[in-house]
PDB file of N, CA and C in Angstrom:
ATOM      1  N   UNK A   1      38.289 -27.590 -76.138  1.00  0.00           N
ATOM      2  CA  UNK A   1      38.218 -26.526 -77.120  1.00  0.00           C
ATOM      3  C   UNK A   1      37.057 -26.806 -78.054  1.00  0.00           C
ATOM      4  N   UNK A   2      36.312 -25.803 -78.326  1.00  0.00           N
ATOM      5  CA  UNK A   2      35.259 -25.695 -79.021  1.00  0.00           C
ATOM      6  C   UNK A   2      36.088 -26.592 -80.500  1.00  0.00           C
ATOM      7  N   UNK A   3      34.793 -26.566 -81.577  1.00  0.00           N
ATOM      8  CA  UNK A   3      35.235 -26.923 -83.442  1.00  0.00           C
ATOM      9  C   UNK A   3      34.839 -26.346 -84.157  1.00  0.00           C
ATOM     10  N   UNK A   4      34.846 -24.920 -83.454  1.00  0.00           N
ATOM     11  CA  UNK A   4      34.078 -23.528 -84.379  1.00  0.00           C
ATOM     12  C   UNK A   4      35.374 -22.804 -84.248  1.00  0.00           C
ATOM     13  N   UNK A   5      35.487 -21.897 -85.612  1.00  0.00           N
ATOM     14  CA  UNK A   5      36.260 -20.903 -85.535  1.00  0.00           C
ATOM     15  C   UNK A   5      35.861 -19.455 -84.897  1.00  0.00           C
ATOM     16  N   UNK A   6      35.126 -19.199 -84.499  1.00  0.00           N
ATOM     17  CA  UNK A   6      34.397 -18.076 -84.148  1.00  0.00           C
ATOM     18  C   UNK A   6      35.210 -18.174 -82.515  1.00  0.00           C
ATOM     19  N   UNK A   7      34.480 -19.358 -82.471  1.00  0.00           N
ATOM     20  CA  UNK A   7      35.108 -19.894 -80.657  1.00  0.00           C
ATOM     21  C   UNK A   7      36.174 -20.124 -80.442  1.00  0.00           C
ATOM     22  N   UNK A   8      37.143 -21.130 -81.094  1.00  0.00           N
ATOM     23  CA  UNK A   8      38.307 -20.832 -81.009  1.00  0.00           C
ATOM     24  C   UNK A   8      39.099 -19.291 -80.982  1.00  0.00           C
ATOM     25  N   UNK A   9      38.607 -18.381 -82.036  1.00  0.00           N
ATOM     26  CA  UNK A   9      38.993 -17.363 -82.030  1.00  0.00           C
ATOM     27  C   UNK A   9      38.714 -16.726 -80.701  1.00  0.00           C
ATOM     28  N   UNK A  10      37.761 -16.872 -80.351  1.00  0.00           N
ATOM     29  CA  UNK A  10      37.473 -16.061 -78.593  1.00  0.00           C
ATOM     30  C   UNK A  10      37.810 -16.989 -78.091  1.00  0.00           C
ATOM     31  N   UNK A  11      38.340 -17.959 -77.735  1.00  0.00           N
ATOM     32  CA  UNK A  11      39.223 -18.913 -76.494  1.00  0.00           C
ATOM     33  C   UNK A  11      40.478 -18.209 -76.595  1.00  0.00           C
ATOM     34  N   UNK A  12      41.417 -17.869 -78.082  1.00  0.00           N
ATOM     35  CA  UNK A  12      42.723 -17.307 -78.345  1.00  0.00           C
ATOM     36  C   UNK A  12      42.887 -15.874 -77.902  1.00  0.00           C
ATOM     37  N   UNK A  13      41.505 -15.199 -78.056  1.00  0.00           N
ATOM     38  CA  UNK A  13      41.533 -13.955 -77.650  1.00  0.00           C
ATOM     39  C   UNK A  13      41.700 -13.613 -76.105  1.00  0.00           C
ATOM     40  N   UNK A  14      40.841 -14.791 -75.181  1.00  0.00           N
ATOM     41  CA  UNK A  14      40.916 -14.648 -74.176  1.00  0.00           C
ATOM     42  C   UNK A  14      42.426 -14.851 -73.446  1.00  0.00           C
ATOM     43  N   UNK A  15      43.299 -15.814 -74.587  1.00  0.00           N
ATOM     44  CA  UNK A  15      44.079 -16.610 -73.954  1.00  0.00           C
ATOM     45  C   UNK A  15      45.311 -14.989 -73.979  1.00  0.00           C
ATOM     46  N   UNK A  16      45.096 -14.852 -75.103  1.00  0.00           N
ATOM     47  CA  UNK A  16      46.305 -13.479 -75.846  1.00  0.00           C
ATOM     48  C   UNK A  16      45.723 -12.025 -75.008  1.00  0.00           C
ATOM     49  N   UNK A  17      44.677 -11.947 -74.282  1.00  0.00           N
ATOM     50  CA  UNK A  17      44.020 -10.146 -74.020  1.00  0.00           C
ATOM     51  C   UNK A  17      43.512 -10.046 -75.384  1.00  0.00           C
ATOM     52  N   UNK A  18      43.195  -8.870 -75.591  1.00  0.00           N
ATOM     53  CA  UNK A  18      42.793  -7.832 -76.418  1.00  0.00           C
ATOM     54  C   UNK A  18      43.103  -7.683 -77.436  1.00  0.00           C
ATOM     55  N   UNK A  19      44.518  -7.833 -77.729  1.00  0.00           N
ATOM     56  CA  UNK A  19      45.608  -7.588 -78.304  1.00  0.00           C
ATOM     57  C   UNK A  19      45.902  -8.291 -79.226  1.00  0.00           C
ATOM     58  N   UNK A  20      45.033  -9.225 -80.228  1.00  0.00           N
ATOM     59  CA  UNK A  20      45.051 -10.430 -80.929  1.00  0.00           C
ATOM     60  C   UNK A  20      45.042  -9.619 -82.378  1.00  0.00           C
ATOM     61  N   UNK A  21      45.911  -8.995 -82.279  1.00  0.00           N
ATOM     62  CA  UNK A  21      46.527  -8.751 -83.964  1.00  0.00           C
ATOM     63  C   UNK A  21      45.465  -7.415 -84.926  1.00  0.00           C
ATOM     64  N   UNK A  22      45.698  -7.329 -85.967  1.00  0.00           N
ATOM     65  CA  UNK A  22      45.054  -6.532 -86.745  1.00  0.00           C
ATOM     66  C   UNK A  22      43.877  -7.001 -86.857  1.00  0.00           C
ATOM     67  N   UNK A  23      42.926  -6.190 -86.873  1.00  0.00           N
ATOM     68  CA  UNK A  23      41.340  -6.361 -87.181  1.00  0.00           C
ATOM     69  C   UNK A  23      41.290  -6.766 -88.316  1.00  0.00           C
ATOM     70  N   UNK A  24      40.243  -8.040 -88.757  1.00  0.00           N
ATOM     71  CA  UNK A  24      40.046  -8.183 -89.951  1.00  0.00           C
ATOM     72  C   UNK A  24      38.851  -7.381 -90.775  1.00  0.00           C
ATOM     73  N   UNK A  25      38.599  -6.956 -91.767  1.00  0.00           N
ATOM     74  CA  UNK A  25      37.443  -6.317 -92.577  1.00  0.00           C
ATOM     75  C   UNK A  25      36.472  -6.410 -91.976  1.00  0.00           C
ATOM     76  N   UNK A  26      35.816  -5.531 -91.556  1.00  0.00           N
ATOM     77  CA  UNK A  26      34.006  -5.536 -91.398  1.00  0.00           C
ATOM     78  C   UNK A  26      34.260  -5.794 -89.714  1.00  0.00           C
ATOM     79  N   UNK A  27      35.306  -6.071 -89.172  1.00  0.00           N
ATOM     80  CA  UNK A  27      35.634  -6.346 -87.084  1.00  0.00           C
ATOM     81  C   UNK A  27      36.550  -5.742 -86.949  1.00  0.00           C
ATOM     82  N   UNK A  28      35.929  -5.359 -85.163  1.00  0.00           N
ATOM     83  CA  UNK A  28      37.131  -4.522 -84.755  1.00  0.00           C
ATOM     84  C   UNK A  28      37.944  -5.439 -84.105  1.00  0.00           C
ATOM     85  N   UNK A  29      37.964  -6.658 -84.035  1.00  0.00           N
ATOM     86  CA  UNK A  29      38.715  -7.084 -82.429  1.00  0.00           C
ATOM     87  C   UNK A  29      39.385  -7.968 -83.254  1.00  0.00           C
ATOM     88  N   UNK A  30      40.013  -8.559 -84.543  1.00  0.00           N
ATOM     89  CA  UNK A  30      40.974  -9.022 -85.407  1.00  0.00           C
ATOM     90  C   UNK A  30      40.362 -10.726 -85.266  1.00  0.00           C
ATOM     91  N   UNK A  31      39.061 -11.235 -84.627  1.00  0.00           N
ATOM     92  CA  UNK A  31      38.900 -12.300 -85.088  1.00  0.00           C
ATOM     93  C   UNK A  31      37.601 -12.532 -85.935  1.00  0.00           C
ATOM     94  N   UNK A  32      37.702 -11.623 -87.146  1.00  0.00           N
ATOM     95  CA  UNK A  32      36.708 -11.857 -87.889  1.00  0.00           C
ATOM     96  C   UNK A  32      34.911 -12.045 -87.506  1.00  0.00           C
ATOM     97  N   UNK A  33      34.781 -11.667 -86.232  1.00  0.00           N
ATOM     98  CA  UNK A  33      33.310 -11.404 -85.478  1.00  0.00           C
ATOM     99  C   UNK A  33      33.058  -9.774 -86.152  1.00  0.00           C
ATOM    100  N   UNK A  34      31.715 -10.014 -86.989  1.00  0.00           N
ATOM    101  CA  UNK A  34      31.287  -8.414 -87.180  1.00  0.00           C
ATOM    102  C   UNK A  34      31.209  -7.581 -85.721  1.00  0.00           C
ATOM    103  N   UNK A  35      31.852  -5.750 -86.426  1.00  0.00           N
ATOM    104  CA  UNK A  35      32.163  -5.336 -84.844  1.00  0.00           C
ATOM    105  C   UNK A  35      30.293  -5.498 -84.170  1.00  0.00           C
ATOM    106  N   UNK A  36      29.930  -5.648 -84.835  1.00  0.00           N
ATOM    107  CA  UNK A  36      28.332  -5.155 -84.242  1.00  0.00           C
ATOM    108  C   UNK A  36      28.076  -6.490 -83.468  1.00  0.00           C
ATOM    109  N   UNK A  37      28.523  -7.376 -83.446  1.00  0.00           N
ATOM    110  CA  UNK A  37      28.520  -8.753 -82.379  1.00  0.00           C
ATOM    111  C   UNK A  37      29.832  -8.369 -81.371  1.00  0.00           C
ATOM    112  N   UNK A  38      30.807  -8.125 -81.575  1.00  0.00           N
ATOM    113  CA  UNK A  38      31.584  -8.351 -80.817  1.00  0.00           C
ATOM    114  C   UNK A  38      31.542  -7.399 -79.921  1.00  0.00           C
ATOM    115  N   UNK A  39      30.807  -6.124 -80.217  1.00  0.00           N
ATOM    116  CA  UNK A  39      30.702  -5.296 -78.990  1.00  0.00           C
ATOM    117  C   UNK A  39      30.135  -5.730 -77.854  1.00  0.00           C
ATOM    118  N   UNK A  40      29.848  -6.979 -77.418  1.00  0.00           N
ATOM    119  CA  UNK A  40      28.944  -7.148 -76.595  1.00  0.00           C
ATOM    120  C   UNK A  40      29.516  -8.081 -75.547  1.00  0.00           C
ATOM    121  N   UNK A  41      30.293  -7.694 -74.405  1.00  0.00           N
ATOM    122  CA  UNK A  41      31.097  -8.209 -73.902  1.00  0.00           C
ATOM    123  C   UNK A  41      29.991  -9.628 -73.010  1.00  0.00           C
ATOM    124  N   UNK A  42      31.044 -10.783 -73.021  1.00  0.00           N
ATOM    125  CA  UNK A  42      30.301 -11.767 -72.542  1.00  0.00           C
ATOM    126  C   UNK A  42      31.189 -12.776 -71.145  1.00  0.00           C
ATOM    127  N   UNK A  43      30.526 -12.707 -69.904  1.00  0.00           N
ATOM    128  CA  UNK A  43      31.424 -12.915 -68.708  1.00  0.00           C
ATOM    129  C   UNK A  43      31.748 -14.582 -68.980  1.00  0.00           C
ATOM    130  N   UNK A  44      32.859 -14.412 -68.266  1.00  0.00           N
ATOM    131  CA  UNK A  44      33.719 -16.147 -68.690  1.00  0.00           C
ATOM    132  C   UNK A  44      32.594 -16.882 -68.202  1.00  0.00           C
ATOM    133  N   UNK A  45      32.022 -17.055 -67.191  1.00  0.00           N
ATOM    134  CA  UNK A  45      30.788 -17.857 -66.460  1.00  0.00           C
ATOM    135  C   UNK A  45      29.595 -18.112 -68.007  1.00  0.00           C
ATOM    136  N   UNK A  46      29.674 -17.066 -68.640  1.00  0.00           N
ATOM    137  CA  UNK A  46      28.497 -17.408 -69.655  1.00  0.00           C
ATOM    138  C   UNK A  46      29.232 -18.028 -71.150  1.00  0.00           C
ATOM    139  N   UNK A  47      29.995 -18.130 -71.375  1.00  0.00           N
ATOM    140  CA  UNK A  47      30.836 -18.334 -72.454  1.00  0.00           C
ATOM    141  C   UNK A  47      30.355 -20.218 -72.564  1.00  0.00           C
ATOM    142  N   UNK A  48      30.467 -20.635 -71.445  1.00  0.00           N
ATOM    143  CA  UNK A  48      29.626 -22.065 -71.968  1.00  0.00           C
ATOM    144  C   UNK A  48      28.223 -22.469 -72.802  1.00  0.00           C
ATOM    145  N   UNK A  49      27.436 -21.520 -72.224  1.00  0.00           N
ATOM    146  CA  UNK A  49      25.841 -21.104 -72.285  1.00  0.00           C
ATOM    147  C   UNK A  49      26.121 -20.587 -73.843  1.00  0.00           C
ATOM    148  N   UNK A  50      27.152 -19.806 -74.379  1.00  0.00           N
ATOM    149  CA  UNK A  50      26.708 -19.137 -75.823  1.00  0.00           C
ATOM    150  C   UNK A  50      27.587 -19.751 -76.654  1.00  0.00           C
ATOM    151  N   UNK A  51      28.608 -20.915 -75.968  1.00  0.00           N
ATOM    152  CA  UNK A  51      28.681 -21.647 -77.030  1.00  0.00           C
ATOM    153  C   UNK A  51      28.251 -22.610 -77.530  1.00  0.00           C
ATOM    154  N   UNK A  52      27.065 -23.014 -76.767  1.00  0.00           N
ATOM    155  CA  UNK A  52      26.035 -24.294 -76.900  1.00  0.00           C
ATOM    156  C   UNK A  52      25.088 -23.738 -77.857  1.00  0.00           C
ATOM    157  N   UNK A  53      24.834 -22.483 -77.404  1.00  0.00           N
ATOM    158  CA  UNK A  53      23.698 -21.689 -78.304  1.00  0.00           C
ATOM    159  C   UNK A  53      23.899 -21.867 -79.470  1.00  0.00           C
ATOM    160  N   UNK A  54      25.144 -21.162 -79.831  1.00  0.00           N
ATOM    161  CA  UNK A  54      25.344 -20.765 -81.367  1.00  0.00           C
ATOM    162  C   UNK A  54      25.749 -22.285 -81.710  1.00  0.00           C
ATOM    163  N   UNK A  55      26.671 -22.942 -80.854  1.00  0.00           N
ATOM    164  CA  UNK A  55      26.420 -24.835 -81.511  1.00  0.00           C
ATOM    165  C   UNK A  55      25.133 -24.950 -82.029  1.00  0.00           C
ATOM    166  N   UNK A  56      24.115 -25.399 -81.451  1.00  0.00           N
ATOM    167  CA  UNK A  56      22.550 -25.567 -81.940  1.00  0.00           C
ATOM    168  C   UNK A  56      22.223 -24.777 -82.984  1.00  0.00           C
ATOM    169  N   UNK A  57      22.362 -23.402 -83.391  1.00  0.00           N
ATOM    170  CA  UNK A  57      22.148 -22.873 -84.464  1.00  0.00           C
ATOM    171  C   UNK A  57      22.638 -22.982 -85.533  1.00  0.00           C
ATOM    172  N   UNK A  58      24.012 -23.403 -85.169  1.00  0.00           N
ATOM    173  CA  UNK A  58      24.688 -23.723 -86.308  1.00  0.00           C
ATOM    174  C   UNK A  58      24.396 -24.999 -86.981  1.00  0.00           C
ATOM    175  N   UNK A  59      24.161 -25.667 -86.013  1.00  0.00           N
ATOM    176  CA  UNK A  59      23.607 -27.081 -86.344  1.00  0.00           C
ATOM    177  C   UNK A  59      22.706 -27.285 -87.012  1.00  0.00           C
ATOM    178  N   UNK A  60      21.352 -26.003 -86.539  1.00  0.00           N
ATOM    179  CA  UNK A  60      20.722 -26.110 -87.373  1.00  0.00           C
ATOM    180  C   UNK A  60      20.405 -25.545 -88.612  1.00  0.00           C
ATOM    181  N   UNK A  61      21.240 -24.705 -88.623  1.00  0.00           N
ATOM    182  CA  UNK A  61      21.245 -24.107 -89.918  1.00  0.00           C
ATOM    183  C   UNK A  61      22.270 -24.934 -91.255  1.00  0.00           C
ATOM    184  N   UNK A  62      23.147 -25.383 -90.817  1.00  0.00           N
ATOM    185  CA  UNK A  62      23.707 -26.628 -91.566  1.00  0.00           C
ATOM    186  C   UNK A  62      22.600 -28.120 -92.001  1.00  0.00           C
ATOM    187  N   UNK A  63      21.249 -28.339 -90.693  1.00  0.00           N
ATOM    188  CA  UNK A  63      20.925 -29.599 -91.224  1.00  0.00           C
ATOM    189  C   UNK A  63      19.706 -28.724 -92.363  1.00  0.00           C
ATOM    190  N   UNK A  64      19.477 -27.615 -91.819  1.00  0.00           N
ATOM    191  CA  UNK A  64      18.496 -27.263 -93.153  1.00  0.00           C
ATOM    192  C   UNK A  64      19.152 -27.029 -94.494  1.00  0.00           C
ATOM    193  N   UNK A  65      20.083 -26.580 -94.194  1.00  0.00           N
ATOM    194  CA  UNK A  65      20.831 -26.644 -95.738  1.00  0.00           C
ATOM    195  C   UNK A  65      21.243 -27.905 -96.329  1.00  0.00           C
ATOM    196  N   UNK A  66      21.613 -29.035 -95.594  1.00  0.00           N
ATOM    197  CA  UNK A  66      21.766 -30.490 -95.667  1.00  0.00           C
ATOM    198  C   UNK A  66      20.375 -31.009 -96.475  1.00  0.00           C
ATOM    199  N   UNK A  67      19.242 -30.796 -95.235  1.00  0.00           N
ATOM    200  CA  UNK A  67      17.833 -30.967 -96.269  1.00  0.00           C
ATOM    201  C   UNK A  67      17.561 -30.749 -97.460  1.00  0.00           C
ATOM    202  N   UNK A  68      17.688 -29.441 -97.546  1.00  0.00           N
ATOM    203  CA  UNK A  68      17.385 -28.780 -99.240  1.00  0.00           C
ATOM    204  C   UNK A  68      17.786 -28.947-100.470  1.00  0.00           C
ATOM    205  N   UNK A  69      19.640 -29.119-100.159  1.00  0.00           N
ATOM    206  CA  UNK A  69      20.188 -29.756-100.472  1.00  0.00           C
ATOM    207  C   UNK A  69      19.911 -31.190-101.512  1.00  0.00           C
ATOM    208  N   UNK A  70      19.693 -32.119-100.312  1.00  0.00           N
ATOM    209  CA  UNK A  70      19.193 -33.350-100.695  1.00  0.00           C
ATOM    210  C   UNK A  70      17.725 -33.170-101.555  1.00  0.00           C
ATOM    211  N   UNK A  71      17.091 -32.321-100.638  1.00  0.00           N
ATOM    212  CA  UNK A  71      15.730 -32.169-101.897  1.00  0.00           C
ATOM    213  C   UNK A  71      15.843 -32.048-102.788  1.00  0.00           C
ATOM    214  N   UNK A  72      16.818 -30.756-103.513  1.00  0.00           N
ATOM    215  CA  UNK A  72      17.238 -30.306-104.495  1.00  0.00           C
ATOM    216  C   UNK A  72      17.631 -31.730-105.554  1.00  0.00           C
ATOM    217  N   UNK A  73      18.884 -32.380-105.038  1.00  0.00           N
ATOM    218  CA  UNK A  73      18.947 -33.675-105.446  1.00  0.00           C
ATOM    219  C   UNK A  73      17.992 -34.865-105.982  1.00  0.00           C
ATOM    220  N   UNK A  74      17.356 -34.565-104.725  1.00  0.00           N
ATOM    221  CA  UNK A  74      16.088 -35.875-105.469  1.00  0.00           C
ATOM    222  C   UNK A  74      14.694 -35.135-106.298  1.00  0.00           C
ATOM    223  N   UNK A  75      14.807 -33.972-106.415  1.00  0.00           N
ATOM    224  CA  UNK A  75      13.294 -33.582-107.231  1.00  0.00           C
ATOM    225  C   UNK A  75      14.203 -32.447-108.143  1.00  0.00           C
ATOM    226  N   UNK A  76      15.540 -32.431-108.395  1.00  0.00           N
ATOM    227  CA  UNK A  76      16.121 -31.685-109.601  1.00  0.00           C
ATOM    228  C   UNK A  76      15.592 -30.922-109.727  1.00  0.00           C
ATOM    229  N   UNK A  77      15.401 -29.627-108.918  1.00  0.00           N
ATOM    230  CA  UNK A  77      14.668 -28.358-109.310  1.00  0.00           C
ATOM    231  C   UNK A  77      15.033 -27.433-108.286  1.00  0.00           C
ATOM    232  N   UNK A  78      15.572 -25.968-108.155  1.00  0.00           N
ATOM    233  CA  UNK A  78      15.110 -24.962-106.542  1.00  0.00           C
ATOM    234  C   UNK A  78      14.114 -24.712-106.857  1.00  0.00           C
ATOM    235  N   UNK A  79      13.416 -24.178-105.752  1.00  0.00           N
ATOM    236  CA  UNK A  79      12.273 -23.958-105.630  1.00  0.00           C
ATOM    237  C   UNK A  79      12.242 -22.377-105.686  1.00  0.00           C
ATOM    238  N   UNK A  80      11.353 -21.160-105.962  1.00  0.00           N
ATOM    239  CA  UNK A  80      11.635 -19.794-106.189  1.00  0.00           C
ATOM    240  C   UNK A  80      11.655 -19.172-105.015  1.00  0.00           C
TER     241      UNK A  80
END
């Protein structure tokens, strides 16, 4: 099992059908994916491939915020 909630949520969805409860705000399919992503159906064969993807992005979008972060820290200032 994935350690994303996004993914977990589509492992549960797959596991439950369709049928995974009330939509939350701003999604139609009740696991909090904007509907404008989730319309986009993705075959079980590729579901490995896009969860590596969005792993890496996430990754990297966490170590840049990690960076800045720390910059922020050591030169006490944001930048504009």
């Amino acid at each position: 099992m994935s350690t994303t909630p996004l993914f977990d949520a589509v492992a549960r969805r797959a596991d439950l059908g369709d049928d995974a409860g009330a939509p939350a705000p701003g999604s139609r399919d009740g696991t909090g994916t904007p509907a404008a992503v989730a319309g986009h159906p993705v075959a079980v064969d590729q579901l490995a491939l896009v969860e590596a993807v969005a792993g890496a992005l996430t990754r990297a979008v966490v170590d840049a915020v990690a960076a800045e972060v720390e910059r922020i820290a050591r030169e006490g200032f944001v930048r504009a």
